[in-house]
N, C-alpha and C. Protein backbone atom coordinates (compact mmCIF):
# COMPACT_ATOMS: atom_id res chain seq x y z
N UNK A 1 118.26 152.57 95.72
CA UNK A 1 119.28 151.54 95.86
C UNK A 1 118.60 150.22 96.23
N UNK A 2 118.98 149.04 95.50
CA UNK A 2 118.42 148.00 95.96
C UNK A 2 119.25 147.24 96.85
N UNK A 3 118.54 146.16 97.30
CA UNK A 3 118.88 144.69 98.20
C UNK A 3 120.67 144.39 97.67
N UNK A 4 121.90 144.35 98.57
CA UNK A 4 122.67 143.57 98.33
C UNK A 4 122.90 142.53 98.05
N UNK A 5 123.54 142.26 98.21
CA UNK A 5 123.99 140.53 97.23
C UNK A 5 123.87 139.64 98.26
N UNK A 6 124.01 140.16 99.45
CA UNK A 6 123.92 139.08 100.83
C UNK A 6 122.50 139.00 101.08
N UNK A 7 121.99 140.17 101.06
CA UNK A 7 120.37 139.97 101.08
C UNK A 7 119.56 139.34 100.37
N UNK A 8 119.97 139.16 99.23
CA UNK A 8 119.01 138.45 97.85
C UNK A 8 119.58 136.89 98.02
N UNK A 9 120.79 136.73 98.55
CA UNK A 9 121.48 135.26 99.03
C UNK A 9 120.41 134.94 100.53
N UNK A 10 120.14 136.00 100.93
CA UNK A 10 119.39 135.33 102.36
C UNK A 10 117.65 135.32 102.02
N UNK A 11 117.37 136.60 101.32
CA UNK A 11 115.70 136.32 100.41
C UNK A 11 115.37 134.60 99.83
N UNK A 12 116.55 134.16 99.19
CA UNK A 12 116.20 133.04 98.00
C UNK A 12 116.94 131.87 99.23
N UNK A 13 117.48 131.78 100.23
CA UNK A 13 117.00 130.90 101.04
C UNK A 13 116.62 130.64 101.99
N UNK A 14 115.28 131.81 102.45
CA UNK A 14 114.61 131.86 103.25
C UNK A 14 113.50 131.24 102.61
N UNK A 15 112.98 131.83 101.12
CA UNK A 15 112.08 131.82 100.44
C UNK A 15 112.12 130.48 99.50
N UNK A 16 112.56 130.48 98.46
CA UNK A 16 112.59 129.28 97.46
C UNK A 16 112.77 128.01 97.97
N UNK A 17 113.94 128.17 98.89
CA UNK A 17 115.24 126.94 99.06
C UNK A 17 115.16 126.47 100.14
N UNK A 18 113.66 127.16 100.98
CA UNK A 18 112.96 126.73 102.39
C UNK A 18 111.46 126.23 101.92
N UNK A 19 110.93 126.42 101.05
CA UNK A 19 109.72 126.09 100.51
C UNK A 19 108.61 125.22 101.42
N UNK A 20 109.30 123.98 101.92
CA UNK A 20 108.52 123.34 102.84
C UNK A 20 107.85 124.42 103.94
N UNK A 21 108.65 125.31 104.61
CA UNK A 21 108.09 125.66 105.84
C UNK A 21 106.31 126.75 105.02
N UNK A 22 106.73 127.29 104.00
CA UNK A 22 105.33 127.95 103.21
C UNK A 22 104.48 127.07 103.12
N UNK A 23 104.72 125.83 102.84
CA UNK A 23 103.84 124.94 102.30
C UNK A 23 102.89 124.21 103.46
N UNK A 24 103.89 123.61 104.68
CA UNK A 24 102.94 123.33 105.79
C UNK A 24 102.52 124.99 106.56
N UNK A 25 102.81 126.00 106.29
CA UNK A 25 101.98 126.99 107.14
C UNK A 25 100.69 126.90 106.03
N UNK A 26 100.90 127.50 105.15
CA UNK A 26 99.51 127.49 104.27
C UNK A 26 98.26 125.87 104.36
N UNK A 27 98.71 125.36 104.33
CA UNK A 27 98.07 124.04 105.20
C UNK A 27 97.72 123.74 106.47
N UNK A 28 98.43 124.34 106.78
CA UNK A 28 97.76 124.54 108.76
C UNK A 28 96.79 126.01 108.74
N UNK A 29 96.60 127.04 107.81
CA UNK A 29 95.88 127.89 107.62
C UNK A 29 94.55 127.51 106.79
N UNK A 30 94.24 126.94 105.87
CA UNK A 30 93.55 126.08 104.59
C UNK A 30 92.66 125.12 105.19
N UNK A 31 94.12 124.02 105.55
CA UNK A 31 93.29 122.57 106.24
C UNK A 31 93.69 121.73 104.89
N UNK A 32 93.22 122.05 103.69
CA UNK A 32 93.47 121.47 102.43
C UNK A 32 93.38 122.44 101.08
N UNK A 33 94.68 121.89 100.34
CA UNK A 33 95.03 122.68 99.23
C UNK A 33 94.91 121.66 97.91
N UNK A 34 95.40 121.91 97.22
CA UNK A 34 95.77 121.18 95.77
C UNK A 34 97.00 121.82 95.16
N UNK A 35 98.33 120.65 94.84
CA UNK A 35 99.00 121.56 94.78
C UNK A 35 99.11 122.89 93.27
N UNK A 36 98.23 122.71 92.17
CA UNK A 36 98.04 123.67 91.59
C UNK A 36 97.74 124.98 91.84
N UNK A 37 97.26 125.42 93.00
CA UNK A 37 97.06 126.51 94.12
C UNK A 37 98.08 127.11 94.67
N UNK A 38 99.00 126.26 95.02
CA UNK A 38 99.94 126.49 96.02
C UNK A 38 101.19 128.18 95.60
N UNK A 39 101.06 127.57 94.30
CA UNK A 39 101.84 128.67 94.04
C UNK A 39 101.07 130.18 94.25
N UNK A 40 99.70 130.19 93.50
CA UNK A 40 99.71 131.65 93.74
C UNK A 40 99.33 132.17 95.31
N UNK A 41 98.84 131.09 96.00
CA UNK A 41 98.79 131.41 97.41
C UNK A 41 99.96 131.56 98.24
N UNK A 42 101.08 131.23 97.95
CA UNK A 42 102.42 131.24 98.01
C UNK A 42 102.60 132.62 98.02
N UNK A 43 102.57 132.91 96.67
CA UNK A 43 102.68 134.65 96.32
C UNK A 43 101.68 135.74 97.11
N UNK A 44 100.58 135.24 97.22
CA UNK A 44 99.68 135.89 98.02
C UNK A 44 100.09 136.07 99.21
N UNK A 45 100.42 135.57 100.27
CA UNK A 45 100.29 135.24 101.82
C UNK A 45 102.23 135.45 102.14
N UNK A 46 103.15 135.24 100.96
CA UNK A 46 104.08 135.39 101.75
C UNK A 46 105.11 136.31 100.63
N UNK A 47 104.93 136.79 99.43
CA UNK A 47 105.43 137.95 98.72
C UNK A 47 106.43 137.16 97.41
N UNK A 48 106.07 135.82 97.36
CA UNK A 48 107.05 135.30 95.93
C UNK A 48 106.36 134.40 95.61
N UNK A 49 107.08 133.77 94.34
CA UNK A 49 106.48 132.96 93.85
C UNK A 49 107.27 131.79 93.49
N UNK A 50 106.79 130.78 93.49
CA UNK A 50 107.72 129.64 93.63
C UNK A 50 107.57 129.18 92.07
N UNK A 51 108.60 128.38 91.64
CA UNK A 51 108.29 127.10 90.86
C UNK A 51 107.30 126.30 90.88
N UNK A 52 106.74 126.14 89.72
CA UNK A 52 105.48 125.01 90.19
C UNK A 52 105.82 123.22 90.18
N UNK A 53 107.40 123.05 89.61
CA UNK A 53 107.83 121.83 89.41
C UNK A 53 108.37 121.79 90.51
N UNK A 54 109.28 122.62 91.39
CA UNK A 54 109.18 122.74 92.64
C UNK A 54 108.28 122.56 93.64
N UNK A 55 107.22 123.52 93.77
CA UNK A 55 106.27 122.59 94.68
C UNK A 55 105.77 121.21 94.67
N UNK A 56 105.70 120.88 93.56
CA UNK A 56 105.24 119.47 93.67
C UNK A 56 106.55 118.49 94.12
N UNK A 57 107.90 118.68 93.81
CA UNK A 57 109.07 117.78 94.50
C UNK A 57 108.72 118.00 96.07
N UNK A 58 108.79 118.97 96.46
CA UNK A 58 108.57 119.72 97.89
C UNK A 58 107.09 118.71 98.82
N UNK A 59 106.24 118.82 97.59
CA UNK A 59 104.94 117.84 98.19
C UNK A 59 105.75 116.29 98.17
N UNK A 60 106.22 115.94 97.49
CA UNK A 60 106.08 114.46 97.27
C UNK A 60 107.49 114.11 98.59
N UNK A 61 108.29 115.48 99.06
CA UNK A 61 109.12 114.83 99.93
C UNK A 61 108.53 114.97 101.07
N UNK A 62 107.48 115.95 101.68
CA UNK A 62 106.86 115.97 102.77
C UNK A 62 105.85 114.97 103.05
N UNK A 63 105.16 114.63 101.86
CA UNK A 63 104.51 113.19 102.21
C UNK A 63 105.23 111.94 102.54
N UNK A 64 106.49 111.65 101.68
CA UNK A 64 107.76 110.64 101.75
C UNK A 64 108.05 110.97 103.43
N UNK A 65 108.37 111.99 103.94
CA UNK A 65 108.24 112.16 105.67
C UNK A 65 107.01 112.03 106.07
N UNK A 66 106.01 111.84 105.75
CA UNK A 66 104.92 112.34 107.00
C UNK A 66 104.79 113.45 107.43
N UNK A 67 105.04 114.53 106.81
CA UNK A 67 104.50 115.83 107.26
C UNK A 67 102.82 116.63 106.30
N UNK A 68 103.06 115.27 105.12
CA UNK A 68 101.73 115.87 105.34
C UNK A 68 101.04 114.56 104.53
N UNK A 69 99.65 114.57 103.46
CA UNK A 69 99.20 113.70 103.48
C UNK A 69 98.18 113.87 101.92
N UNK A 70 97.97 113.11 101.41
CA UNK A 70 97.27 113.65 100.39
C UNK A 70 95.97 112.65 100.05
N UNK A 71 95.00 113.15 99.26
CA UNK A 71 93.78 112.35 99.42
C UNK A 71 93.19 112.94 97.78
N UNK A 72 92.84 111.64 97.22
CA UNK A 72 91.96 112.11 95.61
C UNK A 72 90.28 112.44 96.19
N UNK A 73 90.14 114.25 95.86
CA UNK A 73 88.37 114.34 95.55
C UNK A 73 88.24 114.38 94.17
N UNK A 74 87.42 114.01 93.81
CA UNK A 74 87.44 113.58 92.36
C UNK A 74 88.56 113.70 91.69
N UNK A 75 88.55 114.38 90.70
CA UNK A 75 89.85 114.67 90.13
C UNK A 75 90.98 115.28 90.29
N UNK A 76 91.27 115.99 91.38
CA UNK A 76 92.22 116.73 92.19
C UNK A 76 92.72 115.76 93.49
N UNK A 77 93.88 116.21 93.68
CA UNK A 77 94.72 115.60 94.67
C UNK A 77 95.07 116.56 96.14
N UNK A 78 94.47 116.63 96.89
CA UNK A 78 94.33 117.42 97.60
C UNK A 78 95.47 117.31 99.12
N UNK A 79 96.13 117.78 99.67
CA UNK A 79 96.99 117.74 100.47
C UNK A 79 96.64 118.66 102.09
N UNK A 80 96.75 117.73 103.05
CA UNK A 80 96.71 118.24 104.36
C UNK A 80 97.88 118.38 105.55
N UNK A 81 97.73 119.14 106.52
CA UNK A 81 98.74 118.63 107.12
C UNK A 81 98.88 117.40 108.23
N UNK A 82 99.84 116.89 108.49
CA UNK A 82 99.68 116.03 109.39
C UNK A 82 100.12 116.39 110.92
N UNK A 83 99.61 115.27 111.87
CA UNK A 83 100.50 115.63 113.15
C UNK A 83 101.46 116.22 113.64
N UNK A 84 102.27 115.14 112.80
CA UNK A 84 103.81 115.50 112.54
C UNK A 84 104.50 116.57 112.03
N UNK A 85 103.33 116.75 111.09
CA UNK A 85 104.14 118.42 109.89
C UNK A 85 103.80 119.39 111.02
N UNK A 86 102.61 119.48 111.42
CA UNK A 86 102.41 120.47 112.69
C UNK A 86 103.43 120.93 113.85
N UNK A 87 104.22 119.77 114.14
CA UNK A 87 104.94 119.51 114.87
C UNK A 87 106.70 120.43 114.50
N UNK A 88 106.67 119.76 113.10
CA UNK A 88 107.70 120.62 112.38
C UNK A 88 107.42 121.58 111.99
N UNK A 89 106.76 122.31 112.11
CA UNK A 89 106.64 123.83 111.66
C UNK A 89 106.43 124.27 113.23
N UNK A 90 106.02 124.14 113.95
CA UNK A 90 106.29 124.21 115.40
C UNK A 90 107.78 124.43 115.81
N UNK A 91 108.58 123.37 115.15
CA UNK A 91 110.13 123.57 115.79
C UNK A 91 110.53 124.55 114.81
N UNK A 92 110.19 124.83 113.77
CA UNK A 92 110.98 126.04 112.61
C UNK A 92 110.49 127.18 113.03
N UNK A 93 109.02 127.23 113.81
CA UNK A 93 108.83 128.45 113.97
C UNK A 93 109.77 129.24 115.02
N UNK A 94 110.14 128.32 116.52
CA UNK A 94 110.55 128.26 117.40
C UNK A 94 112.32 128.71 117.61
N UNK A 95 112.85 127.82 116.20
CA UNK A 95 114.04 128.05 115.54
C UNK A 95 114.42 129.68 115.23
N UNK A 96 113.26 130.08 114.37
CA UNK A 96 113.36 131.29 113.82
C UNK A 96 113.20 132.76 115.00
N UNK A 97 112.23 132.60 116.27
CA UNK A 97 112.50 133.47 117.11
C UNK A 97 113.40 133.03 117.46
N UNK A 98 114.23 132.38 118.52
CA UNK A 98 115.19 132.20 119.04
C UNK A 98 116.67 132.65 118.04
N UNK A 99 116.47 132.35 116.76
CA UNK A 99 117.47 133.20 115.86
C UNK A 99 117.34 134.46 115.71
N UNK A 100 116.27 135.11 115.50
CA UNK A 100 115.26 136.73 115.71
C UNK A 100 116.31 136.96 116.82
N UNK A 101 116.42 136.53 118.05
CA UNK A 101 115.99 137.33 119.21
C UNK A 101 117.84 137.15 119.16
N UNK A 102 118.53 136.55 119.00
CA UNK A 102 119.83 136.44 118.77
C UNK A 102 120.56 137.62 117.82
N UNK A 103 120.09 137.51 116.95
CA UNK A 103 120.37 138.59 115.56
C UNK A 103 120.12 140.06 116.47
């Protein structure tokens, strides 16, 4: 028997439709990515796989905040995290036990 319908509604927005919080953990793990990477390390480290036109909206709004930061090595565009993104994945992590421990 598989996953209900509430479960695959709470999988796809924990997972897809939260994307940022994958993106600054794998960056606070890394230090620096590219986002052509992102996806299969995505799949690797947390069990799905994202959109790849997706991650890159996802990059360009976390830089538009300051959560993270990007820099050209040669021909790649490479992305880090910032202070700030640290900071916010700090309060999501914090968010998520305190919801854990509630549930």
């Amino acid at each position: 028997m598989g996953p209900t319908a509430p479960i695959k509604r709470l999988r796809r927005l924990l997972t897809s439709e939260n994307l940022w919080l994958y993106v600054l953990s794998l960056l606070r793990r890394k230090k620096k990515l590219y986002a052509y990477e992102l996806d299969d390390a995505i799949e690797k480290g947390f069990g799905f796989r994202p959109n790849k036109i997706m991650i890159y909206i996802v990059l360009y709004k976390l830089e538009g905040e300051g959560l993270i930061r990007s820099e050209f090595q040669e021909r790649r565009k490479y992305y880090e995290l910032t202070e700030k993104g640290a900071g916010a994945l700090g309060q999501a992590r914090g968010y998520f036990k305190t919801l854990s421990a509630k549930l």
